[in-house]
Protein backbone atom coordinates (compact mmCIF):
# COMPACT_ATOMS: atom_id res chain seq x y z
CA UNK A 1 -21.02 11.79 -16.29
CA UNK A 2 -17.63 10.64 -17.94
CA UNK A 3 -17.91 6.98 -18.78
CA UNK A 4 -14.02 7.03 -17.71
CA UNK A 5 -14.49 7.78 -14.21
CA UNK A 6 -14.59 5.53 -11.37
CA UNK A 7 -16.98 4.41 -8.13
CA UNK A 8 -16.69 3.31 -4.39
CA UNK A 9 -17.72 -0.22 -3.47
CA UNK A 10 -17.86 -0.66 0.00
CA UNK A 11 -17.07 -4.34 1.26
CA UNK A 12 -17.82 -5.97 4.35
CA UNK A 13 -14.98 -6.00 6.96
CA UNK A 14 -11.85 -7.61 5.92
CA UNK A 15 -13.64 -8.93 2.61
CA UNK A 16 -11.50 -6.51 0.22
CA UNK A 17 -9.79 -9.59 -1.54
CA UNK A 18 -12.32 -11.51 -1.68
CA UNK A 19 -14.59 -8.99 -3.26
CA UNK A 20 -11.80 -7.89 -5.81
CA UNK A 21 -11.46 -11.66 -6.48
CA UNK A 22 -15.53 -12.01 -7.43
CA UNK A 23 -15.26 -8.93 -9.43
CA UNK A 24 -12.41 -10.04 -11.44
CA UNK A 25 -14.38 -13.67 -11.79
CA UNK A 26 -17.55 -11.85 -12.99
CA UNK A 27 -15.63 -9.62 -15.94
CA UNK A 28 -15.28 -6.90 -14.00
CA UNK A 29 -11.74 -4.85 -13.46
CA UNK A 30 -11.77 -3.16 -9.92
CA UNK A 31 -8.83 -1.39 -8.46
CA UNK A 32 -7.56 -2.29 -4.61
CA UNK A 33 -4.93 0.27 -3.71
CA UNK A 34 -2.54 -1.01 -1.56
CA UNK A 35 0.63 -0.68 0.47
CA UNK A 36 3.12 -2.44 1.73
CA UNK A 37 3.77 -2.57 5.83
CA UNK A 38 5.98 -4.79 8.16
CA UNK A 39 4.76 -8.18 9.63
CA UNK A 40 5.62 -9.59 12.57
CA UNK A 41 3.45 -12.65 13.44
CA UNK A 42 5.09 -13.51 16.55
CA UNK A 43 7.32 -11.11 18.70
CA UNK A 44 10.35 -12.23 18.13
CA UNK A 45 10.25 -13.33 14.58
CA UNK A 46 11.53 -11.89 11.66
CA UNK A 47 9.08 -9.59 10.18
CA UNK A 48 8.35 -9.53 6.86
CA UNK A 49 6.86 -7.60 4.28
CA UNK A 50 2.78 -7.49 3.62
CA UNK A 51 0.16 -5.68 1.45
CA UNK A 52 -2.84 -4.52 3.23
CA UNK A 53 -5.77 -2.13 1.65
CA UNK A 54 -4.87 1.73 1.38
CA UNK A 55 -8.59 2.32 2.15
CA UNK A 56 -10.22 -0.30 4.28
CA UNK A 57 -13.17 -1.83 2.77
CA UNK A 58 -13.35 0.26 -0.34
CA UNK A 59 -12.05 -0.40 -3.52
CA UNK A 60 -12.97 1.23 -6.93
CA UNK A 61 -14.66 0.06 -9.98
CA UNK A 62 -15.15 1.70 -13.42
CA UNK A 63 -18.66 3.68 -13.36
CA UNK A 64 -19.58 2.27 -16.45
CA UNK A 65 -19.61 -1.35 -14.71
CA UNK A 66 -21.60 -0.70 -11.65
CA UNK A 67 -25.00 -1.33 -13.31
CA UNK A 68 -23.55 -4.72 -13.96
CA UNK A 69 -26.31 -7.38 -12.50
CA UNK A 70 -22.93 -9.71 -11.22
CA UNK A 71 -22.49 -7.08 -8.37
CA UNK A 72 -25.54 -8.30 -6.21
CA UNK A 73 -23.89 -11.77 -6.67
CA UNK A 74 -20.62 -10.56 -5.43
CA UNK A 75 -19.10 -11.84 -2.36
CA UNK A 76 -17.31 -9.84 -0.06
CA UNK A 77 -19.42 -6.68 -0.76
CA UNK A 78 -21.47 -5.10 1.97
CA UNK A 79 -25.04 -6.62 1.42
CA UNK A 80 -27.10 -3.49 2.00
CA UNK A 81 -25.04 -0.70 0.32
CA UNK A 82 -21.97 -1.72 -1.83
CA UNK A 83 -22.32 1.23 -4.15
CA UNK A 84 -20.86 4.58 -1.93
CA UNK A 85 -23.75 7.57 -2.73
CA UNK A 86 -24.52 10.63 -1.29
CA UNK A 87 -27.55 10.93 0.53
CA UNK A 88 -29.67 11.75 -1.98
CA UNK A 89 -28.90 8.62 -4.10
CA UNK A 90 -26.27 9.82 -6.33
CA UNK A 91 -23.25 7.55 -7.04
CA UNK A 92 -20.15 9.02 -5.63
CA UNK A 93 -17.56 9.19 -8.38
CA UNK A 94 -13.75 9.62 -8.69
CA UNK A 95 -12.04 11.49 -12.08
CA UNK A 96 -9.68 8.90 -13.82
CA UNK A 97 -7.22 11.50 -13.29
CA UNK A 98 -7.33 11.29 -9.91
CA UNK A 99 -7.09 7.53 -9.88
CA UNK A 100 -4.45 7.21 -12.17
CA UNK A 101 -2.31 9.45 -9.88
CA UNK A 102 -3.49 7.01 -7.05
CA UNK A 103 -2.01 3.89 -9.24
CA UNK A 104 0.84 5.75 -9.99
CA UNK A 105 1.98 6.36 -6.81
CA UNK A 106 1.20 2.90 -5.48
CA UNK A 107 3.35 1.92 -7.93
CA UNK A 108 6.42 4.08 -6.86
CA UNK A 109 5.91 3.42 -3.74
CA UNK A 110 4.56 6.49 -2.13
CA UNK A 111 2.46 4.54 0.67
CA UNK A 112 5.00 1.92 1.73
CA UNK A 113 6.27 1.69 4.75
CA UNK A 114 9.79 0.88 4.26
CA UNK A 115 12.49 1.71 6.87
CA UNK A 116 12.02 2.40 10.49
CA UNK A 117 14.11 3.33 13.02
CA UNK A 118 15.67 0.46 14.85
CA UNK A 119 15.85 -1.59 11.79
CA UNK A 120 19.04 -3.46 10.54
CA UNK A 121 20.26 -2.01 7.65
CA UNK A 122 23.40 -2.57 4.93
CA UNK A 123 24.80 0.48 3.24
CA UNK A 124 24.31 -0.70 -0.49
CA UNK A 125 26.42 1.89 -2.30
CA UNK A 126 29.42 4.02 -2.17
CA UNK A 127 32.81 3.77 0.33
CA UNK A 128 31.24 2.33 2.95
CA UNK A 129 29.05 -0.91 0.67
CA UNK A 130 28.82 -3.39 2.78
CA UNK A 131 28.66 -2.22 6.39
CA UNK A 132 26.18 -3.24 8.47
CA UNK A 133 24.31 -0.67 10.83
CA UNK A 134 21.21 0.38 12.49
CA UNK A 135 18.94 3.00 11.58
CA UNK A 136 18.55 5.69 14.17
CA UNK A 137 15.93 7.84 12.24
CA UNK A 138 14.09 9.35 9.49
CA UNK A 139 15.46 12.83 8.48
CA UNK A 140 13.55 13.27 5.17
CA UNK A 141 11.60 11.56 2.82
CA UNK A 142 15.15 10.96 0.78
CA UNK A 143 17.74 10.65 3.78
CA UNK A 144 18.08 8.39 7.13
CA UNK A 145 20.73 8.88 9.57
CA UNK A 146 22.77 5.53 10.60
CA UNK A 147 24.60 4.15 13.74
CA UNK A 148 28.23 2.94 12.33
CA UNK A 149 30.04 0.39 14.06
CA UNK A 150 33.11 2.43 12.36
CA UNK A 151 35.16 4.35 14.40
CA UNK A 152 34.42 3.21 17.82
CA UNK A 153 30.46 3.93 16.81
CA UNK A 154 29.83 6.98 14.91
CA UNK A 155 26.65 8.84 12.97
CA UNK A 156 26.10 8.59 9.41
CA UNK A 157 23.27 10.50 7.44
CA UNK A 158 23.12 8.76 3.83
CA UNK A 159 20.41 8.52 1.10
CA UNK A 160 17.74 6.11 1.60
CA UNK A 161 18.99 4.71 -1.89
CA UNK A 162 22.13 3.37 -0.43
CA UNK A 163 20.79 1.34 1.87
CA UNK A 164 18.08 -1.67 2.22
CA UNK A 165 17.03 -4.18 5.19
CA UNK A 166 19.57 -6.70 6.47
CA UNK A 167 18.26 -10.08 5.79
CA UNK A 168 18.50 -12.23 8.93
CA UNK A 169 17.16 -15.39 9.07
């Protein structure tokens, strides 16, 4: 077993934060992946952005910290099995490989939700800065095609770089 690899906790429903705040109060360093997703908390107010969990009610926690004794203290964490094991009683464990490509891409985004179509957009860059449009839809991961109030109306596909929510408030 490599002392660098990394566990499961499962927590009880909705209790991710609060578990990941007990951890961190007991000396421990766990890891909630997250994302970002839109808010809305009413129908027609402006929606924000939010982090939620990537995996509900898990998080991770170095395997060399799961013997700690602090974990039975630990609220948030499901009472009867916070440690995820097989069957047979052996831990289930994650390479720090693999969860350092999971931080990674949290950080750059990869799980974000970020434009959709129907949203109010402003083209950010190149002749057309400025303009304010709605996004009609996704064509790739790296483009998004645009509804122009230039030219009587008109189609634009642009890179997702050059453009970023309209702030209405």
């Amino acid at each position: 077993m490599a002392r660098t690899d990394w566990t499961a906790l499962q927590t009880a429903p909705a209790a991710e934060y609060l578990a990941v705040t007990e951890l961190e109060r007991f000396g421990l360093n766990p890891y909630l992946p997250q994302f970002t997703r839109r808010y809305q908390p009413l129908p027609h107010a402006p929606f924000t952005f939010r982090r939620y969990p990537l995996f509900p009610r898990y998080l991770f926690l170095p395997l060399a910290q799961v013997r700690a004794q602090t974990l039975r203290l630990t609220r948030g964490l499901d009472r009867l099995r916070p440690v995820l094991s097989y069957r047979d009683g052996r831990i289930w464990r994650a390479p720090s490989v693999v969860i350092d490509q999971l931080q990674e891409a949290e950080v750059l985004g990869k799980f974000n939700e970020n434009l959709a179509p129907g949203d109010s957009v402003t083209v950010t860059a190149g002749p057309c800065a400025g303009v304010h449009t709605v996004l009609t839809a996704a064509i790739s991961a790296d483009t998004v095609e645009l509804f122009t109030p230039l030219f009587g109306g008109s189609r634009a596909v642009v890179s997702v770089k050059k453009v970023a929510h309209t702030h209405t408030q």
